[in-house]
PDB file of N, CA and C in Angstrom:
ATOM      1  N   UNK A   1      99.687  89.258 116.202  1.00  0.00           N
ATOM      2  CA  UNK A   1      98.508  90.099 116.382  1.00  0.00           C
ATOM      3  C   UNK A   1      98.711  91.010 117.594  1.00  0.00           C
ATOM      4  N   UNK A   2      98.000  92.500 116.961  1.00  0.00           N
ATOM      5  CA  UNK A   2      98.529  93.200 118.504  1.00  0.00           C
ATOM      6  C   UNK A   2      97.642  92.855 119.690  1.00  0.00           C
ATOM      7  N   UNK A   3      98.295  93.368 121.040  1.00  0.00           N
ATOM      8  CA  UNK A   3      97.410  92.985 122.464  1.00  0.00           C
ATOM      9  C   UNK A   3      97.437  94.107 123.096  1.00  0.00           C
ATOM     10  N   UNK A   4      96.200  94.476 123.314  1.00  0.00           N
ATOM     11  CA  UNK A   4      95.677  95.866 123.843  1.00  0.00           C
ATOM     12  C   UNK A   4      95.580  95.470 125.553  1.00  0.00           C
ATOM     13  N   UNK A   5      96.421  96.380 126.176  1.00  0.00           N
ATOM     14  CA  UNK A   5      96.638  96.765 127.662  1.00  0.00           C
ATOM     15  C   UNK A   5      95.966  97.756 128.406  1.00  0.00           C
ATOM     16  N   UNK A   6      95.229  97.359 129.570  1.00  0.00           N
ATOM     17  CA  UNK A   6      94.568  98.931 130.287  1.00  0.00           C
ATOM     18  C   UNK A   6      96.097  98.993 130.671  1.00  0.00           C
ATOM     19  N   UNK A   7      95.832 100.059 131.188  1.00  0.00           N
ATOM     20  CA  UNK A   7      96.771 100.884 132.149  1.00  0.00           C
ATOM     21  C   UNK A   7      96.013 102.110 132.992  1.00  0.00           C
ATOM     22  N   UNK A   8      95.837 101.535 134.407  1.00  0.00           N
ATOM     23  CA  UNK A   8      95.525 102.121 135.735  1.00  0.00           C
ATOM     24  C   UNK A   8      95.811 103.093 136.211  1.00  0.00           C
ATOM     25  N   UNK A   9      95.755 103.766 137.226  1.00  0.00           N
ATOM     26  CA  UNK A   9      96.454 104.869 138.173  1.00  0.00           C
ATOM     27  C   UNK A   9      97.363 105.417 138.029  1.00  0.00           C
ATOM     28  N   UNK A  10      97.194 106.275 136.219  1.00  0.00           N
ATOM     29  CA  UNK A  10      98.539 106.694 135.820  1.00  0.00           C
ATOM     30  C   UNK A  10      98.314 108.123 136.706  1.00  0.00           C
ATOM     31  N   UNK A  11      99.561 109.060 136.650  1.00  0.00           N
ATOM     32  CA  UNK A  11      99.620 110.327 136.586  1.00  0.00           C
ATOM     33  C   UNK A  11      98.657 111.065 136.298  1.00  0.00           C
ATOM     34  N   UNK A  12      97.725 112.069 136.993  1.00  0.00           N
ATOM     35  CA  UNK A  12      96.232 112.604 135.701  1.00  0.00           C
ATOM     36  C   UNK A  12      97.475 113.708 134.955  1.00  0.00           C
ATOM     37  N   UNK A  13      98.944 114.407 135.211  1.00  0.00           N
ATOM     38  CA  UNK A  13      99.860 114.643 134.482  1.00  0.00           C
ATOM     39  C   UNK A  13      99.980 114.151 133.072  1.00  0.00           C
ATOM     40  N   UNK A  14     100.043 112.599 132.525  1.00  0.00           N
ATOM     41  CA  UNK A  14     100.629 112.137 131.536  1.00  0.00           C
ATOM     42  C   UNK A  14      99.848 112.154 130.463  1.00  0.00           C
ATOM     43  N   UNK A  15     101.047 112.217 129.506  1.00  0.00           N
ATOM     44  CA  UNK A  15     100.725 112.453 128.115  1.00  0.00           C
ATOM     45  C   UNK A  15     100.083 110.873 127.381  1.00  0.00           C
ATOM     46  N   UNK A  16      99.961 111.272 126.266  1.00  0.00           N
ATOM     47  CA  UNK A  16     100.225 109.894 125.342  1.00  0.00           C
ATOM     48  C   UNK A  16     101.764 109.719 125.115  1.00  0.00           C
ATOM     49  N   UNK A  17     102.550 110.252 124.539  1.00  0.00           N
ATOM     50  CA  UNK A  17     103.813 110.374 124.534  1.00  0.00           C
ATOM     51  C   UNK A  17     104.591 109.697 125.693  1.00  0.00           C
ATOM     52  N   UNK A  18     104.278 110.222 126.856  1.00  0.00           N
ATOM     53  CA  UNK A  18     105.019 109.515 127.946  1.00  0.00           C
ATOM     54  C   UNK A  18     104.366 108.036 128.119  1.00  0.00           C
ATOM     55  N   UNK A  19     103.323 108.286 128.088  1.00  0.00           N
ATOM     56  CA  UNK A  19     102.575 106.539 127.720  1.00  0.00           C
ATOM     57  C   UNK A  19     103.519 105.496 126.898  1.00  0.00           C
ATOM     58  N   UNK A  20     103.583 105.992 125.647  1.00  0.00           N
ATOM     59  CA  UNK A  20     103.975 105.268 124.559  1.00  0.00           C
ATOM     60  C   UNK A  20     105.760 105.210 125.090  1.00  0.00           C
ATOM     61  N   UNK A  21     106.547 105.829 125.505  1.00  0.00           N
ATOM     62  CA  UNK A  21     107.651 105.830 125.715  1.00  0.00           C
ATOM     63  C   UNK A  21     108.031 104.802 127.086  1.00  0.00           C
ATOM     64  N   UNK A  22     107.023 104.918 128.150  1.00  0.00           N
ATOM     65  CA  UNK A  22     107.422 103.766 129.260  1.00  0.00           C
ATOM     66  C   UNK A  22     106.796 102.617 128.887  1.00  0.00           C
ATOM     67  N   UNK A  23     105.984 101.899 127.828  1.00  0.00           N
ATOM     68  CA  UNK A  23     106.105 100.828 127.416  1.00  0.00           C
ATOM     69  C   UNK A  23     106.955 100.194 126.121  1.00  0.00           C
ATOM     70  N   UNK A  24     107.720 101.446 125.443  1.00  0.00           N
ATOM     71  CA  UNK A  24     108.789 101.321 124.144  1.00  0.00           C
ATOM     72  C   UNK A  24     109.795 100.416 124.851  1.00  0.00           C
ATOM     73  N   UNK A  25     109.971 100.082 125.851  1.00  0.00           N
ATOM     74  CA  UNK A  25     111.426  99.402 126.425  1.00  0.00           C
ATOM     75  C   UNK A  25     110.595  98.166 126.739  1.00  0.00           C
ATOM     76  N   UNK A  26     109.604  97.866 126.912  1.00  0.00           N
ATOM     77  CA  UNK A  26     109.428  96.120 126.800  1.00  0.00           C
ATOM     78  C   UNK A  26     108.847  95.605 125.185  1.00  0.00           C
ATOM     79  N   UNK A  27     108.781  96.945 124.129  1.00  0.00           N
ATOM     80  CA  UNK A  27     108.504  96.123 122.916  1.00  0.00           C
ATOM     81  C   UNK A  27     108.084  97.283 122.133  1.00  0.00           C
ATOM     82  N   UNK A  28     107.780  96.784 120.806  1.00  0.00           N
ATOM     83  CA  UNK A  28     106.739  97.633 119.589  1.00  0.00           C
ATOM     84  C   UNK A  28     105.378  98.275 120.074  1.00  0.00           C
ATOM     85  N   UNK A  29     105.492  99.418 120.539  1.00  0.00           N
ATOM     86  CA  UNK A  29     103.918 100.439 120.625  1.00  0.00           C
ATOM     87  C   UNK A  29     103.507 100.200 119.350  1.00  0.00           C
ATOM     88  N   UNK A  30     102.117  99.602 119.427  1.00  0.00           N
ATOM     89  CA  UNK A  30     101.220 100.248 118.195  1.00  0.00           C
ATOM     90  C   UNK A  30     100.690 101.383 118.405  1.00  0.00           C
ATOM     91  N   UNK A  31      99.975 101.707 119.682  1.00  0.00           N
ATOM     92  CA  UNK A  31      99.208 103.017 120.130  1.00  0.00           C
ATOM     93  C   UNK A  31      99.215 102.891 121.730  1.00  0.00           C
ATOM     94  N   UNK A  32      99.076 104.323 122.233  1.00  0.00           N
ATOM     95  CA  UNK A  32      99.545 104.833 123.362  1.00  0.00           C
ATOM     96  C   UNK A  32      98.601 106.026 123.687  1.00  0.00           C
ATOM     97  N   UNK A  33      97.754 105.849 124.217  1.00  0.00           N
ATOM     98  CA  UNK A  33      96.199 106.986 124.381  1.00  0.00           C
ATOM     99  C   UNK A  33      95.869 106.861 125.578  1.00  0.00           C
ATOM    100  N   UNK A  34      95.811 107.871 126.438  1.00  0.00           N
ATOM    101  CA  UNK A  34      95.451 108.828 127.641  1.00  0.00           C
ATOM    102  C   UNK A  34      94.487 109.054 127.284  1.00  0.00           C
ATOM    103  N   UNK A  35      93.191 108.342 128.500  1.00  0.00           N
ATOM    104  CA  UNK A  35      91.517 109.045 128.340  1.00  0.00           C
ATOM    105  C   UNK A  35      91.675 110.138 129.080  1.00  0.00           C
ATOM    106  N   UNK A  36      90.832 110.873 128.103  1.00  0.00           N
ATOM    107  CA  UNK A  36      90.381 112.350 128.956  1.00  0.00           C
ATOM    108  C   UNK A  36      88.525 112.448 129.152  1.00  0.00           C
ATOM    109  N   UNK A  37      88.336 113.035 130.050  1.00  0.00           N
ATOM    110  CA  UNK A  37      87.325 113.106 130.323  1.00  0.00           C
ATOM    111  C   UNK A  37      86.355 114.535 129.024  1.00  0.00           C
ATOM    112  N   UNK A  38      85.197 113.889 128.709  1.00  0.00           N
ATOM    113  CA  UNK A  38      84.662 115.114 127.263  1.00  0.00           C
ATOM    114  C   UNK A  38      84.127 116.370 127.646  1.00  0.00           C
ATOM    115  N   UNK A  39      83.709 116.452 129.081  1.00  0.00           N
ATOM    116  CA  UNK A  39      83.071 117.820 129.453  1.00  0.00           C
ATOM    117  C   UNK A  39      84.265 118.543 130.895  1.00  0.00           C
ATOM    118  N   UNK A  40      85.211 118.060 130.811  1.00  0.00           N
ATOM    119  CA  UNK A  40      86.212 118.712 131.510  1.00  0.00           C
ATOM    120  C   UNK A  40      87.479 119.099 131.254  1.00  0.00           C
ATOM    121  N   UNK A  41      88.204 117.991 129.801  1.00  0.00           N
ATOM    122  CA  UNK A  41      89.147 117.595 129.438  1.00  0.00           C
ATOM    123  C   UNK A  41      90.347 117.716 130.496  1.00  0.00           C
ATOM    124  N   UNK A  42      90.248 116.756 131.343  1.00  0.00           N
ATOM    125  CA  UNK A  42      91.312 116.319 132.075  1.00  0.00           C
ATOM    126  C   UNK A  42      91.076 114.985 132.338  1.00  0.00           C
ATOM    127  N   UNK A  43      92.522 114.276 132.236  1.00  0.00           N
ATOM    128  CA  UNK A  43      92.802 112.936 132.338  1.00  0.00           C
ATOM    129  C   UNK A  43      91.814 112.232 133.289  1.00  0.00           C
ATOM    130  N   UNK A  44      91.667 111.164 132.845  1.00  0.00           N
ATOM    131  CA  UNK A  44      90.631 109.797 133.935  1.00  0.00           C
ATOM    132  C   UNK A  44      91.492 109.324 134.791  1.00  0.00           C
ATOM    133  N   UNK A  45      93.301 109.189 134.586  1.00  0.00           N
ATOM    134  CA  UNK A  45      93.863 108.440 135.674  1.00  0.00           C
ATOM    135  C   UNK A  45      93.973 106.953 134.723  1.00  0.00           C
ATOM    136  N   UNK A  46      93.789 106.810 133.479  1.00  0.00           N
ATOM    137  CA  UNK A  46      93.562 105.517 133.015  1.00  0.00           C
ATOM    138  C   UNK A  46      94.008 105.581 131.472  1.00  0.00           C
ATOM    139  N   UNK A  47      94.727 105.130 130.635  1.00  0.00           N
ATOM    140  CA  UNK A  47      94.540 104.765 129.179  1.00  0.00           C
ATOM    141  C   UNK A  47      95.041 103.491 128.546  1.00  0.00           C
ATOM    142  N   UNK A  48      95.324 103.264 127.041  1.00  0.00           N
ATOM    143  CA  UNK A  48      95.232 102.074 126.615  1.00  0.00           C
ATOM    144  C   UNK A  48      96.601 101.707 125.881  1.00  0.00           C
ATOM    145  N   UNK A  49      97.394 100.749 126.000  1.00  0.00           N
ATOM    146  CA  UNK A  49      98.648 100.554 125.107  1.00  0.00           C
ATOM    147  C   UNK A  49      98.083  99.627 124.268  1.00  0.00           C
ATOM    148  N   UNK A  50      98.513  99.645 123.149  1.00  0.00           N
ATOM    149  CA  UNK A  50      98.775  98.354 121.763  1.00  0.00           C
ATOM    150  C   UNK A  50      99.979  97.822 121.593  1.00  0.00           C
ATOM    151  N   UNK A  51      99.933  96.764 122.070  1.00  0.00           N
ATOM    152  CA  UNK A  51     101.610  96.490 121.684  1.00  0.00           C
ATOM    153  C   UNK A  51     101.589  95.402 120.383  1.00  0.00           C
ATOM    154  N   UNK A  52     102.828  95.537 119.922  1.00  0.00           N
ATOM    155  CA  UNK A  52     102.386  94.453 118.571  1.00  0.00           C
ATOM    156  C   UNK A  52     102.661  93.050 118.999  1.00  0.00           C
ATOM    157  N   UNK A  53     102.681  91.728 119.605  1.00  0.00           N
ATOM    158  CA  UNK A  53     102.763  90.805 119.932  1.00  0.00           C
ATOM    159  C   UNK A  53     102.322  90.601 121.281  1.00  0.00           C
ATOM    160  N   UNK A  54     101.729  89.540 121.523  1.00  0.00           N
ATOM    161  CA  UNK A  54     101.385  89.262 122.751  1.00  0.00           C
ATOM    162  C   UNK A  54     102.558  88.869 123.503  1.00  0.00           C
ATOM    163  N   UNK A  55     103.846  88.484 123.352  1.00  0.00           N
ATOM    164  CA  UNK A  55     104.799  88.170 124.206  1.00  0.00           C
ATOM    165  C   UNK A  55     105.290  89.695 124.471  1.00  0.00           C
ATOM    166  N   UNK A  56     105.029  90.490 123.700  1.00  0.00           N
ATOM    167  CA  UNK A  56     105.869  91.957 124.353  1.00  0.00           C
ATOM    168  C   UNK A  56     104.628  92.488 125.516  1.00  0.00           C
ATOM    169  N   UNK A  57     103.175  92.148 125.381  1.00  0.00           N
ATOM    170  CA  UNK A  57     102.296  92.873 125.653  1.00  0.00           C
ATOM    171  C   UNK A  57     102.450  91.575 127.036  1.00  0.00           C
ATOM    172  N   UNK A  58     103.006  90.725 127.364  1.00  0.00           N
ATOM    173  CA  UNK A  58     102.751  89.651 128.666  1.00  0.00           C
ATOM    174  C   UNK A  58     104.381  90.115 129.198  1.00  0.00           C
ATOM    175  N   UNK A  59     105.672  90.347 128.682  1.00  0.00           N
ATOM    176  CA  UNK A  59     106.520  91.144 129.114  1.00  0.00           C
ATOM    177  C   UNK A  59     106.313  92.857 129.959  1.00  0.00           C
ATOM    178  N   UNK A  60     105.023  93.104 129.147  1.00  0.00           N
ATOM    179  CA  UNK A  60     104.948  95.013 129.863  1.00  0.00           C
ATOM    180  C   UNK A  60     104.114  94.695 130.923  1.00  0.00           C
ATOM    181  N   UNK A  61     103.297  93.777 130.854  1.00  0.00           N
ATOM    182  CA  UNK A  61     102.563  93.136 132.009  1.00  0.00           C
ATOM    183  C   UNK A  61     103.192  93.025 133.693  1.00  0.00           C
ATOM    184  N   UNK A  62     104.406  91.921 133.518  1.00  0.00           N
ATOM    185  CA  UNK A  62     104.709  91.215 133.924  1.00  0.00           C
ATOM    186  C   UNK A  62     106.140  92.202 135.138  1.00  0.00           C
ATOM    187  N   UNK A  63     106.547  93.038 133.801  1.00  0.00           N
ATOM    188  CA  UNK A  63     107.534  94.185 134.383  1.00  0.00           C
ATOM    189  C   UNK A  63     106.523  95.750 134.967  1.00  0.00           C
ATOM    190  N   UNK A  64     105.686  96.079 134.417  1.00  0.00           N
ATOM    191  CA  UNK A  64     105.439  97.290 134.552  1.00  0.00           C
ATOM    192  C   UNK A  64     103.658  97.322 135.729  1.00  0.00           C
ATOM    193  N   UNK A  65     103.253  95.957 135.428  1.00  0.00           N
ATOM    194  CA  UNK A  65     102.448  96.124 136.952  1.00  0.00           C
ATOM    195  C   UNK A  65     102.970  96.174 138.341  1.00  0.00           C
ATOM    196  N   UNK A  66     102.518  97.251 139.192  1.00  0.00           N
ATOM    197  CA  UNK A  66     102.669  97.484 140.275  1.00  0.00           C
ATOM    198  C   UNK A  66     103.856  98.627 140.242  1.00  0.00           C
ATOM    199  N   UNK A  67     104.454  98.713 139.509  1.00  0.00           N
ATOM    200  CA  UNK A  67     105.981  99.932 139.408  1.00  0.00           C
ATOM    201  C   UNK A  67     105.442 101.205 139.587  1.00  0.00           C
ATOM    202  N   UNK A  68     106.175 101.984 139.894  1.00  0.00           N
ATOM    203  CA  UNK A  68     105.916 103.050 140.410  1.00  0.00           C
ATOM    204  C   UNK A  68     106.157 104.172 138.942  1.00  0.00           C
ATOM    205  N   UNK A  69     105.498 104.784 138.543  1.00  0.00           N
ATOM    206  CA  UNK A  69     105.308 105.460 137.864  1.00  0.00           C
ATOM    207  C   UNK A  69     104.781 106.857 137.984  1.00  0.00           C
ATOM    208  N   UNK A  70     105.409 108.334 138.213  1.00  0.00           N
ATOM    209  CA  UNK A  70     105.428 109.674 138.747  1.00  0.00           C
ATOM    210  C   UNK A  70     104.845 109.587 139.963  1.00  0.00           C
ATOM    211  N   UNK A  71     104.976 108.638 141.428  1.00  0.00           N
ATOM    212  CA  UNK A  71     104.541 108.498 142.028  1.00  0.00           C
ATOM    213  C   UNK A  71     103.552 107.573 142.495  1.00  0.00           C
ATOM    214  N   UNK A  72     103.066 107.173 141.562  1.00  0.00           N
ATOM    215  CA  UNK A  72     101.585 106.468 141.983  1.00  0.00           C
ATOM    216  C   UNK A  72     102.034 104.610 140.998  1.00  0.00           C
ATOM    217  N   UNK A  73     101.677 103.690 141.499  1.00  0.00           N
ATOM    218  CA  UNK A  73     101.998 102.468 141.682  1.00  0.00           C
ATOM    219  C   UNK A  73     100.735 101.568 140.257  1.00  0.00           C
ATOM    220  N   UNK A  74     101.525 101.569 138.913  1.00  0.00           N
ATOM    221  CA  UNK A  74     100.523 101.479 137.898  1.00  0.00           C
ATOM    222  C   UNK A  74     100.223  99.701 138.114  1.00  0.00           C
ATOM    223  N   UNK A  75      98.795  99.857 137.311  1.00  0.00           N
ATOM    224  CA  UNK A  75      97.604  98.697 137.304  1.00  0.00           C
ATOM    225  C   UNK A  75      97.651  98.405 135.665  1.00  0.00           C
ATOM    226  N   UNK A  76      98.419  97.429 135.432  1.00  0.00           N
ATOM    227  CA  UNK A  76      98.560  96.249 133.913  1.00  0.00           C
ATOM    228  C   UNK A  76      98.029  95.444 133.583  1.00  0.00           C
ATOM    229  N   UNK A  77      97.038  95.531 132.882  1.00  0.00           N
ATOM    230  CA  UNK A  77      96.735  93.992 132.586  1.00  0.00           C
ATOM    231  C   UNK A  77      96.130  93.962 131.379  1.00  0.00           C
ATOM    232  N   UNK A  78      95.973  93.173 131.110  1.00  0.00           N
ATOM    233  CA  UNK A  78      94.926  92.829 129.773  1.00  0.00           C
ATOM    234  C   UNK A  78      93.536  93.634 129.360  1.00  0.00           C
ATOM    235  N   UNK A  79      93.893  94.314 128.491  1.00  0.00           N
ATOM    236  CA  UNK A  79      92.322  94.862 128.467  1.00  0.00           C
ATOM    237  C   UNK A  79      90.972  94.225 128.121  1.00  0.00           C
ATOM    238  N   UNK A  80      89.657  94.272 128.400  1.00  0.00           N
ATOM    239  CA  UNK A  80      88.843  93.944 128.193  1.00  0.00           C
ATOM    240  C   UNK A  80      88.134  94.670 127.230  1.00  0.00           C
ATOM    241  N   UNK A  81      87.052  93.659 126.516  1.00  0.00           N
ATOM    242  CA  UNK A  81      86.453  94.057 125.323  1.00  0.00           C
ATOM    243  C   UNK A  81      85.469  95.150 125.709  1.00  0.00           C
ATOM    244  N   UNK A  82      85.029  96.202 124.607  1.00  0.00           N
ATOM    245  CA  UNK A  82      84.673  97.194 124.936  1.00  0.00           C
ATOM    246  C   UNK A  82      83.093  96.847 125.492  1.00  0.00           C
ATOM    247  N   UNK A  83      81.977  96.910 126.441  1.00  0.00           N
ATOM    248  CA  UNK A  83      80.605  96.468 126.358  1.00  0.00           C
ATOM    249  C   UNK A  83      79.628  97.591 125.771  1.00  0.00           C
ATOM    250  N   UNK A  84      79.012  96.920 125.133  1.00  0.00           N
ATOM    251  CA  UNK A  84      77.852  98.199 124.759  1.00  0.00           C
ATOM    252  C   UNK A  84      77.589  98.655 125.881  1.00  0.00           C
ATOM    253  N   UNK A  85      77.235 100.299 125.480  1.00  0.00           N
ATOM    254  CA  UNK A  85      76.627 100.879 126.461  1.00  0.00           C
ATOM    255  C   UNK A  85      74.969 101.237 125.762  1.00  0.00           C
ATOM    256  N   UNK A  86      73.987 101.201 127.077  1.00  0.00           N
ATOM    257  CA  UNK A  86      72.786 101.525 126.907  1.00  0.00           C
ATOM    258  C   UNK A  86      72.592 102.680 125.587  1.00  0.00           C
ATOM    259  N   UNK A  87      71.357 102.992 125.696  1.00  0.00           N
ATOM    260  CA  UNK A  87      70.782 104.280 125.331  1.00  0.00           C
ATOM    261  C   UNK A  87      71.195 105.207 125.839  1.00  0.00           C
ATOM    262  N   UNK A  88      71.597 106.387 125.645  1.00  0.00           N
ATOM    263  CA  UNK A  88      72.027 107.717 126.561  1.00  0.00           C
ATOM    264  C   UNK A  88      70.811 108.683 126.525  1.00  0.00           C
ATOM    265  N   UNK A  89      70.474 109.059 127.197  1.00  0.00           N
ATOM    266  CA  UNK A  89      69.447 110.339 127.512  1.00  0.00           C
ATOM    267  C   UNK A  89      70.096 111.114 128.238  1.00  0.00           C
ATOM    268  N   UNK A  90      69.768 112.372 127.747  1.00  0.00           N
ATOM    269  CA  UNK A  90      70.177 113.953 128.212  1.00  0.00           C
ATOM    270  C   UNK A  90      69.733 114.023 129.388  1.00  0.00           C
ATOM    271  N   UNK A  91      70.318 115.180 130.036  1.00  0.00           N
ATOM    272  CA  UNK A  91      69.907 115.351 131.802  1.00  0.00           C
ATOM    273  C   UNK A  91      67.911 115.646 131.318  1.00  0.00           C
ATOM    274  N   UNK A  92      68.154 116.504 130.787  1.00  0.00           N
ATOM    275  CA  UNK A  92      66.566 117.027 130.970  1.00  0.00           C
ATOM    276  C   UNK A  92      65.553 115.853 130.687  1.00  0.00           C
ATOM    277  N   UNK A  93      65.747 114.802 129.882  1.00  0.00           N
ATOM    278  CA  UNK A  93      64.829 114.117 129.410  1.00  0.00           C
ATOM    279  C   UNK A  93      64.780 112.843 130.755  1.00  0.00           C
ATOM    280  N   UNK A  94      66.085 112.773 131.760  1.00  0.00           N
ATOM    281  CA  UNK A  94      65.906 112.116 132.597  1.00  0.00           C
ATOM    282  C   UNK A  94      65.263 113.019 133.689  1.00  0.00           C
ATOM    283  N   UNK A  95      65.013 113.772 133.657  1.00  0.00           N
ATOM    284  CA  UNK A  95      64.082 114.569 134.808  1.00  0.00           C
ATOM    285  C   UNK A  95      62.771 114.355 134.329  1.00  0.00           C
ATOM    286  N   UNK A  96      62.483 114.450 133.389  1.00  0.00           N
ATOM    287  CA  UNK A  96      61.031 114.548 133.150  1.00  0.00           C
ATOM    288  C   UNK A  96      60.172 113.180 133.044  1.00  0.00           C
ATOM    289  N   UNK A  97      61.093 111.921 133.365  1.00  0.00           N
ATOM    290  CA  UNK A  97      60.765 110.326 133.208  1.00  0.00           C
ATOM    291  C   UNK A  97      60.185 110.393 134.943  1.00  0.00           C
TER     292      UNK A  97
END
């Protein structure tokens, strides 16, 4: 079963591509996605690997937390389940509460 990885303090530079390629050497990418932010579109600094087995996904762990990656020192670990988020209200409708 696959095991879904955050990945921290990437590059706001990196692709998905480069994502998916520095975890291809500890195992099988299922998916490799760079968040972008929706009203700026530039990177969060953060996205998600799939790897297909949990021994490849406790190998990218184990090698690729703390390594230095285009400078900046990446954050591995296990991802957490997604939590609901509230209700969303628009700016205007929160002004007028």
């Amino acid at each position: 079963m696959a095991k879904k990885l955050f990945i921290g303090s990437l590059p706001y530079s990196t692709t998905d591509d480069e994502l998916e390629a520095l975890f291809a050497a500890e195992g099988t990418v299922v998916s490799a996605k760079v968040i972008f932010d929706r009203e700026t579109g530039r990177s969060k600094g953060f996205g998600f690997v799939e790897m297909e087995s949990d021994d490849e996904a406790k190998a990218a762990i184990e090698k690729l937390n703390g390594s230095d990656f285009g400078g900046r020192s990446l954050v591995v670990n296990e991802a957490r389940p997604q939590q609901p988020r509230g209700e969303r209200r628009s700016f205007s409708e929160s002004r007028e509460n």
